[in-house]
Protein backbone atom coordinates (compact mmCIF):
# COMPACT_ATOMS: atom_id res chain seq x y z
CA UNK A 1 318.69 91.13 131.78
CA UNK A 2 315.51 89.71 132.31
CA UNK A 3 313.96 87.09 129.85
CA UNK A 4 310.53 88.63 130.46
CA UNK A 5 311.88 91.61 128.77
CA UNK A 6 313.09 89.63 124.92
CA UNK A 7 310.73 90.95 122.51
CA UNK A 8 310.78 88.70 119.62
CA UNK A 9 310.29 90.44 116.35
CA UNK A 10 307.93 87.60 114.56
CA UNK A 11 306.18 90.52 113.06
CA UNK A 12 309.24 92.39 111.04
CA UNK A 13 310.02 95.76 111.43
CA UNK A 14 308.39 97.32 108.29
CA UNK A 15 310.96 100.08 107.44
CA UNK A 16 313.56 97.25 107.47
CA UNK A 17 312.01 94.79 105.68
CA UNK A 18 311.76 97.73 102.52
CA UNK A 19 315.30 98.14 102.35
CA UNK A 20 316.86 97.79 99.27
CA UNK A 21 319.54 100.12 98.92
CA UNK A 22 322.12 99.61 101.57
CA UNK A 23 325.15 101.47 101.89
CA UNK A 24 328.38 101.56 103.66
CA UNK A 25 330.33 104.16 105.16
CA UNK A 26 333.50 105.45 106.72
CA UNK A 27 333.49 108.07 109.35
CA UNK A 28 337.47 109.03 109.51
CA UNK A 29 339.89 106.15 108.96
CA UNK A 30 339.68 105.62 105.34
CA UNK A 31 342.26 106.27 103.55
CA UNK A 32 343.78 108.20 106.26
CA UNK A 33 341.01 110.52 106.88
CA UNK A 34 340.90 111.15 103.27
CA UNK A 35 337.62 113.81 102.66
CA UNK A 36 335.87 112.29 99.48
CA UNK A 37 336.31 108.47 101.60
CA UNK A 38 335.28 109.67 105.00
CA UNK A 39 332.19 111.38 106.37
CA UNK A 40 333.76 113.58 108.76
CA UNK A 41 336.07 115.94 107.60
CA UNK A 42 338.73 116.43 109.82
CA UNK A 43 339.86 119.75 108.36
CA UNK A 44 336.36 121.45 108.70
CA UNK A 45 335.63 119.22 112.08
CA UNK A 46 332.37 118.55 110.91
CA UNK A 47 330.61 115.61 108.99
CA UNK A 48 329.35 116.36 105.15
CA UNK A 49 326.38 114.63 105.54
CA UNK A 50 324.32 115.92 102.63
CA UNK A 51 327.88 115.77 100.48
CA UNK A 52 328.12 111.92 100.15
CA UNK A 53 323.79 111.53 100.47
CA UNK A 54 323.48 113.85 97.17
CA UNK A 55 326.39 111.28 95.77
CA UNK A 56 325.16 108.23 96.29
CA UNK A 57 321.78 109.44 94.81
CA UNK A 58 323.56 110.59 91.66
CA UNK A 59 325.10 107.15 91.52
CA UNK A 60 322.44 104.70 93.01
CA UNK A 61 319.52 106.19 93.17
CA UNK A 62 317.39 106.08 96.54
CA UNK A 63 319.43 105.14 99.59
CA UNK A 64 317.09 103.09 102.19
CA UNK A 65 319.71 102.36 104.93
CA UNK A 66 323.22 103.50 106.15
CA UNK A 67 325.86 101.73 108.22
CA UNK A 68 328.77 103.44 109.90
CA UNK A 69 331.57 101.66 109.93
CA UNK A 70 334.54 103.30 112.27
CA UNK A 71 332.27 105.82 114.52
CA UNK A 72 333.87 103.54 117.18
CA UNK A 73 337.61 104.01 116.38
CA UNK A 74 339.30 106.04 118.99
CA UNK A 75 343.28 106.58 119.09
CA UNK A 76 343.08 106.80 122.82
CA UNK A 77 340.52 104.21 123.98
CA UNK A 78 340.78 101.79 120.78
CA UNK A 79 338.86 100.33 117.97
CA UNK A 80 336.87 97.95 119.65
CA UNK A 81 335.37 96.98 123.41
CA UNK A 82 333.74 100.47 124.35
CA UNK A 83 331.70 101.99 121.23
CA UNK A 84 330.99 104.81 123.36
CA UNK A 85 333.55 107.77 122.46
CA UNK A 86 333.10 110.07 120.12
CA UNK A 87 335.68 112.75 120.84
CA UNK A 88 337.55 111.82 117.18
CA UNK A 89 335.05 112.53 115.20
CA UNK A 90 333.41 116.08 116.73
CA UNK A 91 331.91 115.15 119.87
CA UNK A 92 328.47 113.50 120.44
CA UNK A 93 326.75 116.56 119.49
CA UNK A 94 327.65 116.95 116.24
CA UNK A 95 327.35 112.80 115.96
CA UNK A 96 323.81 112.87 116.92
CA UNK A 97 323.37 115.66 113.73
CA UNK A 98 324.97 113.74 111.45
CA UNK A 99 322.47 110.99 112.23
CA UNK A 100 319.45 113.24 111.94
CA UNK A 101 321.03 114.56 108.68
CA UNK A 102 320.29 111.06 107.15
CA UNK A 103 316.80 110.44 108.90
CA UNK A 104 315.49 113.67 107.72
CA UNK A 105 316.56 112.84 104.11
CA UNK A 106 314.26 109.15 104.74
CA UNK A 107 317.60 107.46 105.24
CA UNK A 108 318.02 105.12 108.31
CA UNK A 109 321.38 104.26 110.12
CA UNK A 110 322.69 101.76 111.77
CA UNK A 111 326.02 101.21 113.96
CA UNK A 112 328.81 98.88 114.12
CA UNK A 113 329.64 96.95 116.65
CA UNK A 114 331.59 93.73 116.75
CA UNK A 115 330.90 90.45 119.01
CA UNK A 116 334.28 89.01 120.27
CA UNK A 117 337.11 92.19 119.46
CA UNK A 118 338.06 94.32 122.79
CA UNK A 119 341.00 96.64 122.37
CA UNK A 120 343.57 96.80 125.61
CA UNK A 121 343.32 100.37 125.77
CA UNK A 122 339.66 100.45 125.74
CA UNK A 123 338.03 100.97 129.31
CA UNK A 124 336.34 97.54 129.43
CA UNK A 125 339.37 96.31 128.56
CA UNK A 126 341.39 97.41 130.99
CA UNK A 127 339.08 96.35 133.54
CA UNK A 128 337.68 93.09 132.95
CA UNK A 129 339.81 91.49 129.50
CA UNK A 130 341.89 88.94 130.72
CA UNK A 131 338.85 87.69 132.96
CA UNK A 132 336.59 87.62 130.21
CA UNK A 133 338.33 86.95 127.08
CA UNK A 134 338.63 83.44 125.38
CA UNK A 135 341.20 80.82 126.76
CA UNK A 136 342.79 78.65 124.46
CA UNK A 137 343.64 74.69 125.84
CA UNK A 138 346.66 76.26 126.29
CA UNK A 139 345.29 78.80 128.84
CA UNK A 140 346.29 81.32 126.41
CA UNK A 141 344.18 84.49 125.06
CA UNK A 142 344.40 84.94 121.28
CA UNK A 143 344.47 88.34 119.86
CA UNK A 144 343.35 88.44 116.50
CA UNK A 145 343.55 91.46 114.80
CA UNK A 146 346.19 93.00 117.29
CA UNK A 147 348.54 95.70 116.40
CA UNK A 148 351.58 97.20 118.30
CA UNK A 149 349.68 100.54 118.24
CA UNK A 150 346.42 98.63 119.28
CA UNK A 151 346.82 95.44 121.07
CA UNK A 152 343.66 93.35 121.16
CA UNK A 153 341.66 90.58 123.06
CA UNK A 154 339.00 87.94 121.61
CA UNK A 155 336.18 88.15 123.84
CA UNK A 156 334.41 84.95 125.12
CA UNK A 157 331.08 85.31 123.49
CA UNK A 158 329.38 83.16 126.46
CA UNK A 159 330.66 85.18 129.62
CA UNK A 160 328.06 86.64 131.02
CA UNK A 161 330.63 89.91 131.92
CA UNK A 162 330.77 90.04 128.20
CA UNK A 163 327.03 89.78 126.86
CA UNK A 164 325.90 92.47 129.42
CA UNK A 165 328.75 95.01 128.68
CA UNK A 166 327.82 94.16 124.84
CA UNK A 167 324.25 94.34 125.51
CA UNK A 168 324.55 98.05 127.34
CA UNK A 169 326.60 99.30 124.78
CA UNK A 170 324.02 98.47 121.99
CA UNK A 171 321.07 100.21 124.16
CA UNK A 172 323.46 103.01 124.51
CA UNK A 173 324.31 103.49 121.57
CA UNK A 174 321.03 103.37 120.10
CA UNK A 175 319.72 106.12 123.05
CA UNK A 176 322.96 108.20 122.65
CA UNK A 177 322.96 109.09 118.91
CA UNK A 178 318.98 108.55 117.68
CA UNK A 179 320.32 105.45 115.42
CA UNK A 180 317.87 102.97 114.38
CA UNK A 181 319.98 99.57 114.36
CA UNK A 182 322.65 97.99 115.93
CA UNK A 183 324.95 95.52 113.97
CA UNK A 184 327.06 92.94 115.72
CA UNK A 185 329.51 92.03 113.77
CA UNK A 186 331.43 88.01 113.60
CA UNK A 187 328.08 87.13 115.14
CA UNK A 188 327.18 84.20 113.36
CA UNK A 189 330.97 83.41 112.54
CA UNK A 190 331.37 79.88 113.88
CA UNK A 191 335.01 79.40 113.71
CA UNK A 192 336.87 76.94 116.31
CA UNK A 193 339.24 80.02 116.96
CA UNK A 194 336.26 81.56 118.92
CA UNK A 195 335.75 78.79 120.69
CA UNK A 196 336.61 78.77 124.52
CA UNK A 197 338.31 76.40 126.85
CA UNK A 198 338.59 78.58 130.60
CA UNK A 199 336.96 76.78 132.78
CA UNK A 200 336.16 80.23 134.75
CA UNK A 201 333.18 80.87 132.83
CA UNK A 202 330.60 78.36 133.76
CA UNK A 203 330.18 77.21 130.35
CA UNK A 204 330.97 74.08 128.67
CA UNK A 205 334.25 73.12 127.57
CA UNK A 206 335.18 74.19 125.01
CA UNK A 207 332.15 76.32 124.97
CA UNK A 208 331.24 77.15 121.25
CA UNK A 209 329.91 80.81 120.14
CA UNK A 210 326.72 80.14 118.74
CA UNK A 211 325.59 79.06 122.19
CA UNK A 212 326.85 82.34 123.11
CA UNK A 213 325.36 84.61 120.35
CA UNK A 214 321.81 83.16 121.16
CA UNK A 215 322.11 84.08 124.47
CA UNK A 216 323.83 87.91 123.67
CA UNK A 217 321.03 88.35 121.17
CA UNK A 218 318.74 88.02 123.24
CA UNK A 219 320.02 90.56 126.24
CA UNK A 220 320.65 92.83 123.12
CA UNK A 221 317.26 92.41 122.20
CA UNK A 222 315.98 93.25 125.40
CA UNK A 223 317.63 96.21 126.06
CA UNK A 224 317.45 98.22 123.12
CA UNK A 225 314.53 100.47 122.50
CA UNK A 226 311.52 98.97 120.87
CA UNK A 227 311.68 99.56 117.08
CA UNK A 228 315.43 99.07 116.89
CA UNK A 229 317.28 97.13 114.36
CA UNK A 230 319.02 94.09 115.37
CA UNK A 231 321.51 92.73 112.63
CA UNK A 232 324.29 90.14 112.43
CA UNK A 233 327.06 89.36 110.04
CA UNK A 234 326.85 86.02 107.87
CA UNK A 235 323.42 83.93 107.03
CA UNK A 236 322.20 82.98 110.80
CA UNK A 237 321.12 79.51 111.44
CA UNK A 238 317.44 79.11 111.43
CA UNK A 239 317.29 79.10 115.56
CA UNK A 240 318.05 83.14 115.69
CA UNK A 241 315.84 83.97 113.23
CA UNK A 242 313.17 85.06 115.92
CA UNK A 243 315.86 87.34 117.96
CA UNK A 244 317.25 88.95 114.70
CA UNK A 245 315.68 91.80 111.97
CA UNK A 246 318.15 91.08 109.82
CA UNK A 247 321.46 89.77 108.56
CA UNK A 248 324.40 91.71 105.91
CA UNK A 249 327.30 89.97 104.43
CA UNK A 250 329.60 91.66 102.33
């Protein structure tokens, strides 16, 4: 990361700034991989792309932007902490397709990711999650959102560890499948349960995640290509506004 390298989008990206139509959608966990709720069809092993696209015209019109919810869910590696496999939903090949398949109809897509959620089973969870998640006053590590069949960590926001693994896996993500934005999700959430109190992590104590965000935003923003989409959950305070394109809330 090198702060040479932060481009600061004071002049908005102009396809972004035109969206008006922005729609949500499930690759293969809704509704237990129901067909007419998911893109990829599980049964066929491929994604009906042009299916759902002639839909939502029908209903809405012109669709300006797409966002993929699950494309990171794996039942090996997790839901969250990598956002790099693929093998659930067809391969990469067949990923990269379906993301062409809504570019060429003047539709762009952006991916979920999420700011402070690392599954166990995932591989940067396995080797660096207890060192880098959040520590309670307690010393303990919450795990919101956890699940017997997918236990979870909370992520401190502010280790370094953390930002650069986030930051690689947006520029990856972005350079692996042809997507045009990267969403980080719980980014501007500024809840005291995010808040961090190890005193491993060279920040203050208790170190608080906006101080964090600004910080990941910025190594985010530096490593994904120019012309990428960088989008946050909730309204961001007025200090981000030069690192971000964008903000959704549902």
């Amino acid at each position: 990361y090198s702060p040479s390298r932060v481009r600061y989008p004071m002049v908005r990206l102009d396809w972004y700034r035109k969206i008006w139509n922005f729609r949500t959608y499930w690759t293969h966990t809704m509704g237990d991989g129901d067909p007419e709720s998911n893109l990829f069809d599980r049964a066929q092993g491929d994604f009906r792309t042009r299916h759902f696209i002639d839909k939502d015209r029908e209903l809405y019109g012109q669709v300006d932007m797409a966002h993929l919810f699950d494309w990171r869910v794996s039942e090996k590696y997790g839901r969250y902490g990598d956002f790099s496999h693929f093998d659930d939903i067809g391969g990469l090949d067949k990923f990269r397709a379906m993301v062409k398949g809504f570019q060429d109809q003047g539709i762009r897509l952006g991916l979920y990711l999420d700011c402070y959620l690392c599954s166990r089973k995932s591989l940067v969870g396995q080797a660096h999650g207890d060192e880098w998640a959040i520590r309670r006053p307690d010393g303990s590590i919450p795990d919101t959102y956890t699940s017997p069949e997918d236990p979870m960590l909370n992520m401190c926001v502010l280790h370094p560890g953390w930002q650069n693994h986030l930051a690689q896996a947006c520029a990856n993500a972005v350079k692996l499948t042809g997507c045009d934005g990267v969403y980080l999700d719980e980014g501007t959430t500024d809840l005291e349960g995010y808040w961090c109190y190890s005193p491993d992590h060279g920040h203050p104590v208790p170190g608080v995640n906006q101080a964090g965000l600004m910080e990941l935003v910025k190594k985010v923003r530096a490593a994904v290509p120019e012309g990428t989409a960088v989008y946050t959950e909730w309204s961001p305070a007025d200090v981000f506004i030069p690192y971000l394109d964008g903000a959704y809330q549902a």
